[in-house]
C-alpha atoms as a PDB file:
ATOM      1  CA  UNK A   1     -57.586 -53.153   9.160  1.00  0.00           C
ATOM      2  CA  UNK A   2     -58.293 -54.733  12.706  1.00  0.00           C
ATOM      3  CA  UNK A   3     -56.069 -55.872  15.124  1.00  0.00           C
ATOM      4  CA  UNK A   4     -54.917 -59.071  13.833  1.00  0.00           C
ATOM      5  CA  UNK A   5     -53.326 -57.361  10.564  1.00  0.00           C
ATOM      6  CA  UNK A   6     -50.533 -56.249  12.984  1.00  0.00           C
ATOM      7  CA  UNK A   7     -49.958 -59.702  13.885  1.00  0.00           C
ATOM      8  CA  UNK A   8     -47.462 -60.959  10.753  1.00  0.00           C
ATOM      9  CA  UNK A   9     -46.200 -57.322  11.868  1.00  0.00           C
ATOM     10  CA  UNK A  10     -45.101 -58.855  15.177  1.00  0.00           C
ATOM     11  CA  UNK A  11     -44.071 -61.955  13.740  1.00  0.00           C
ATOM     12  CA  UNK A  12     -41.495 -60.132  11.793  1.00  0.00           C
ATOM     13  CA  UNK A  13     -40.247 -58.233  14.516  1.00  0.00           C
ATOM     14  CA  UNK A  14     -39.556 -61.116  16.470  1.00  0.00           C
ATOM     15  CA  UNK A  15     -37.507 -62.980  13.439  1.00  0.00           C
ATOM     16  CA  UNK A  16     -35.876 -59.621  13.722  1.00  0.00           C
ATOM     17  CA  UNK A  17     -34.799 -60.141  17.052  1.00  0.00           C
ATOM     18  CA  UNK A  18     -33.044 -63.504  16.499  1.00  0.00           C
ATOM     19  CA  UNK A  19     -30.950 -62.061  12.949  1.00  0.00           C
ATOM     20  CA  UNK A  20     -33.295 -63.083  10.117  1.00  0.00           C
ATOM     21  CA  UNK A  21     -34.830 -59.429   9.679  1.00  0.00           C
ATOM     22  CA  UNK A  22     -35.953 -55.804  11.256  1.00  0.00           C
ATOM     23  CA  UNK A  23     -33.239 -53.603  12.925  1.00  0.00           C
ATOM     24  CA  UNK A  24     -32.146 -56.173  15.713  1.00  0.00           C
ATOM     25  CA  UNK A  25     -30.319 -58.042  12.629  1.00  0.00           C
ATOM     26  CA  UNK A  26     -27.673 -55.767  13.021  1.00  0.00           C
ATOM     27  CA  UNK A  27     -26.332 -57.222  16.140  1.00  0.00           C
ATOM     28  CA  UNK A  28     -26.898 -61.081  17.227  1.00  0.00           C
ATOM     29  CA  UNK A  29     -25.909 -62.087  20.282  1.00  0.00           C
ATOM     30  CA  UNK A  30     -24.922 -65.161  19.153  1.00  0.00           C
ATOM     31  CA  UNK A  31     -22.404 -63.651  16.515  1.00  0.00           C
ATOM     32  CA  UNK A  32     -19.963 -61.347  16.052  1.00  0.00           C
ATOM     33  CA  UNK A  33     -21.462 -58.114  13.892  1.00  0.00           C
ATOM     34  CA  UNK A  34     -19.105 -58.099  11.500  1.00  0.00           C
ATOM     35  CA  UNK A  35     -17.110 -61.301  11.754  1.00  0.00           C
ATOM     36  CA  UNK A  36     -19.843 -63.481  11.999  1.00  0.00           C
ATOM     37  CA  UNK A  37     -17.640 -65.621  14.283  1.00  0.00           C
ATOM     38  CA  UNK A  38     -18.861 -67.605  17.419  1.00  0.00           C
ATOM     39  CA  UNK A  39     -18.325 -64.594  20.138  1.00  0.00           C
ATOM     40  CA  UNK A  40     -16.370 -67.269  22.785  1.00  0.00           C
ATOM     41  CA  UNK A  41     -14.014 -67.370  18.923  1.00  0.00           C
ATOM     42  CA  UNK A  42     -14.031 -63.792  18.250  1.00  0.00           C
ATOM     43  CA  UNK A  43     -12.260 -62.709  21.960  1.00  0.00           C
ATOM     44  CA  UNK A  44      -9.546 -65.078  21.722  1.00  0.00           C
ATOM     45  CA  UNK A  45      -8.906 -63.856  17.971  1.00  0.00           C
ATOM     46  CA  UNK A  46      -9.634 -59.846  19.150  1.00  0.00           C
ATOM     47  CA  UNK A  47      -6.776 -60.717  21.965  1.00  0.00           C
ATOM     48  CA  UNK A  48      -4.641 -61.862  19.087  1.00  0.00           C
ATOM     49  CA  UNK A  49      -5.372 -58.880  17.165  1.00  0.00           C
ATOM     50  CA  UNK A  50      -4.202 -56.695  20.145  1.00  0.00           C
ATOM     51  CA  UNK A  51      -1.451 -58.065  20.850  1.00  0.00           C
ATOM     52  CA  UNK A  52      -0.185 -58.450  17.153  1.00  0.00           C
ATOM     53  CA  UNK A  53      -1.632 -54.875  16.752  1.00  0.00           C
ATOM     54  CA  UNK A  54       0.007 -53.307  19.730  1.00  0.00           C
ATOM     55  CA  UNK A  55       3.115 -52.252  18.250  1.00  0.00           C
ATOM     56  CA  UNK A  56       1.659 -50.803  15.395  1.00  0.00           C
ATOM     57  CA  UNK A  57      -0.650 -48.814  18.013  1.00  0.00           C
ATOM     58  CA  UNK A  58       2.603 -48.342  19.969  1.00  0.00           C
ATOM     59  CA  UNK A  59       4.233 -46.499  16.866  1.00  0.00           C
ATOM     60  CA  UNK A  60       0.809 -44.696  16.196  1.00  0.00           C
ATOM     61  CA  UNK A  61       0.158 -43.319  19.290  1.00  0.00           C
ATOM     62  CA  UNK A  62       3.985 -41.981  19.587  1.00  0.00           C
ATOM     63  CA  UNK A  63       3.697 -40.797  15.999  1.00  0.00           C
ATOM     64  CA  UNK A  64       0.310 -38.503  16.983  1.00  0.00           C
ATOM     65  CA  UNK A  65       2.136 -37.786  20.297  1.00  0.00           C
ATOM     66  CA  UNK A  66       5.171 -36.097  18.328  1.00  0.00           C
ATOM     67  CA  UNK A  67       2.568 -34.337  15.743  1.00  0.00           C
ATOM     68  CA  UNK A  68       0.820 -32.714  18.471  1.00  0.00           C
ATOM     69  CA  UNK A  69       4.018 -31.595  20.487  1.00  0.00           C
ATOM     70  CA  UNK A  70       5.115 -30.256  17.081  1.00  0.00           C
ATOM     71  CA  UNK A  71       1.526 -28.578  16.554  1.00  0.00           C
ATOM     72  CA  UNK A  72       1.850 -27.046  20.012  1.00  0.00           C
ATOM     73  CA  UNK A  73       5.660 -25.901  19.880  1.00  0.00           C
ATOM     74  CA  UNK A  74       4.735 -24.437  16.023  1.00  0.00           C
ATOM     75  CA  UNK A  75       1.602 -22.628  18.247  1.00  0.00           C
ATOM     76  CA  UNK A  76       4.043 -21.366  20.360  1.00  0.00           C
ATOM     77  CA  UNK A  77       6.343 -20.086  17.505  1.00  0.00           C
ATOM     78  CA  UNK A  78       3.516 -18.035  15.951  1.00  0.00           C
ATOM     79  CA  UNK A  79       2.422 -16.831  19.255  1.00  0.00           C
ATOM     80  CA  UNK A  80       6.040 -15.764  19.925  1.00  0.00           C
ATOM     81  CA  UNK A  81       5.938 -14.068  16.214  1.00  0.00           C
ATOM     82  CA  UNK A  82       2.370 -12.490  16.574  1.00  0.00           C
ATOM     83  CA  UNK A  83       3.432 -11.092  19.737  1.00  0.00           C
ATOM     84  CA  UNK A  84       6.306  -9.529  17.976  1.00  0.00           C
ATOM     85  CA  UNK A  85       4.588  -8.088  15.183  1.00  0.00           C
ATOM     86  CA  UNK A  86       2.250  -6.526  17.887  1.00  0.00           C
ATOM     87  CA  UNK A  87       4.866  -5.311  19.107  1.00  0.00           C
ATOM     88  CA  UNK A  88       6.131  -3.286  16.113  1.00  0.00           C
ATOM     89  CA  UNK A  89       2.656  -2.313  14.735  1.00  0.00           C
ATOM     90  CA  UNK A  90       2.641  -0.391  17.927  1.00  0.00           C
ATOM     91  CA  UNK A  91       5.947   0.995  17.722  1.00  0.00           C
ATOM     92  CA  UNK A  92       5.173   2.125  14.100  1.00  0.00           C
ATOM     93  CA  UNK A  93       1.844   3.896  15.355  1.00  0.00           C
ATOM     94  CA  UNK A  94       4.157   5.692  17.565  1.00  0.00           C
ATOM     95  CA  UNK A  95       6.491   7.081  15.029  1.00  0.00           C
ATOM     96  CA  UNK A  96       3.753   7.320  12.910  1.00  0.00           C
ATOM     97  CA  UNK A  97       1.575   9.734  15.033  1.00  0.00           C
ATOM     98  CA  UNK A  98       5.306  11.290  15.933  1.00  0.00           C
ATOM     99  CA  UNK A  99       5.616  12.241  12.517  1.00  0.00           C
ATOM    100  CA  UNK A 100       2.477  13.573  12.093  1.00  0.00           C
ATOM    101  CA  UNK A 101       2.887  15.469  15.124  1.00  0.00           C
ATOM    102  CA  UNK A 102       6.676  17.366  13.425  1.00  0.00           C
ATOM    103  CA  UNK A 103       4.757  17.198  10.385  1.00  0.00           C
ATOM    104  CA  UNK A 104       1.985  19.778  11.767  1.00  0.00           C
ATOM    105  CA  UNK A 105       4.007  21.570  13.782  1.00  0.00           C
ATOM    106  CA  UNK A 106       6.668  21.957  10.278  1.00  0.00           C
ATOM    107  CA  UNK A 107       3.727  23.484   8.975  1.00  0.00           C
ATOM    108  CA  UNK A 108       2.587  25.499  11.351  1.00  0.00           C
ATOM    109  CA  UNK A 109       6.110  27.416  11.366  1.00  0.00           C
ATOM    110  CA  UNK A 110       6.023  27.623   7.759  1.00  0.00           C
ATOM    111  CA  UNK A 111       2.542  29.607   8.089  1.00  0.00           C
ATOM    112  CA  UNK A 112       4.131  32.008  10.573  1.00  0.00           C
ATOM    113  CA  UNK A 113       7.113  32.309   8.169  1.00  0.00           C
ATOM    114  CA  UNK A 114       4.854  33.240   5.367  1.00  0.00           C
ATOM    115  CA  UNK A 115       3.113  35.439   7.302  1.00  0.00           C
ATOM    116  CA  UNK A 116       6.128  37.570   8.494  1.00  0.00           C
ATOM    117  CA  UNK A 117       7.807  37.558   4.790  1.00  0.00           C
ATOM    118  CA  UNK A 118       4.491  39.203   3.990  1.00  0.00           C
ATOM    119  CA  UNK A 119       4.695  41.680   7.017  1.00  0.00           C
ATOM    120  CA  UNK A 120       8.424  42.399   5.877  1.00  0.00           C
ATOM    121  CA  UNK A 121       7.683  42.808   2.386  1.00  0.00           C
ATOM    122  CA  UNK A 122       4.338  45.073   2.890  1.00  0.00           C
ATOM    123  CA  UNK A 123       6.320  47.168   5.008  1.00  0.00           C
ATOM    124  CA  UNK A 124       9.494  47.325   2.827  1.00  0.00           C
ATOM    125  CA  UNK A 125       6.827  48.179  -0.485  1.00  0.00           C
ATOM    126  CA  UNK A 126       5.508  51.183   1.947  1.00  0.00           C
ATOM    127  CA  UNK A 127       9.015  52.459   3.086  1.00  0.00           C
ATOM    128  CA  UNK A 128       9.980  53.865  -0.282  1.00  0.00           C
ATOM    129  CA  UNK A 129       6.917  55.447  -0.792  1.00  0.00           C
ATOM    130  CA  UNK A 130       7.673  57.440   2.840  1.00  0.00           C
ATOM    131  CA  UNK A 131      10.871  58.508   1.333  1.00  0.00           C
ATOM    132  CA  UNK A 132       9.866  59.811  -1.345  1.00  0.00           C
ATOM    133  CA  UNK A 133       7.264  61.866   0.695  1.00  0.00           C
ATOM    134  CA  UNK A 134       9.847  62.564   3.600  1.00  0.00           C
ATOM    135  CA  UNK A 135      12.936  64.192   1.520  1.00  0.00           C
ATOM    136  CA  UNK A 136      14.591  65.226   4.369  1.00  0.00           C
ATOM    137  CA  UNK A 137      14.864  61.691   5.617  1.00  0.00           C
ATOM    138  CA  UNK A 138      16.454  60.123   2.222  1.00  0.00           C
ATOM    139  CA  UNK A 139      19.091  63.236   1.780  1.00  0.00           C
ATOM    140  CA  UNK A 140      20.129  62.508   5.445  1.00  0.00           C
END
């Protein structure tokens, strides 16, 4: 392969360049790329278009402008509502770790019950047993 195999190479290319092949075919400055239309044709038929179009742009645009202010205000509404439930997870903690608080201390008063029913009950189970050692203190 020497130099002059590139030259149908080139050749192509430069077909390519005026719309018969190679990537340049996808725009021609002579035509439209996808009309195919004379360009000086194509503007005064795009101008057409956009005006005939406009409305219907016109009712698009307002249309997107009304989802978005909707999409923002329904942001705002879960915001508002997230903000809320914050609000009340906390509180519930609160209670929560209030309860928990009554809870231990409920228990911690039972134990000291418990403990003193045990003291009364030891020392009633010895009392008799002193009386019957001590008559003079049961005949009193």
């Amino acid at each position: 392969m020497g130099l002059g195999d590139y030259s149908h190479f080139r050749q192509r290319m430069s077909r390519g360049l005026h719309g018969v092949s190679g990537r340049a075919a996808l725009w021609s400055p002579a035509f439209h790329p996808v009309r195919r239309i004379p360009c000086g044709t194509w503007r005064i038929e795009a101008q057409e278009q956009v005006r005939a179009s406009s409305p219907v742009l016109d009712h698009l645009r307002r249309q997107l402008e009304r989802a978005f202010q909707r999409a923002a205000a329904r942001g705002a509404r879960m915001e508002c509502a997230l903000a809320r439930l914050r609000a009340e997870l906390l509180e519930l903690r609160f209670q929560n770790h209030q309860l928990a608080r009554t809870l231990l201390d409920l228990n911690t008063k039972m134990q000291q019950l418990k403990k003193q029913q045990d003291l009364e009950r030891a020392s009633k189970s010895q009392s008799p047993e002193d009386d019957a050692m001590n008559p003079e203190c049961g005949n009193a």
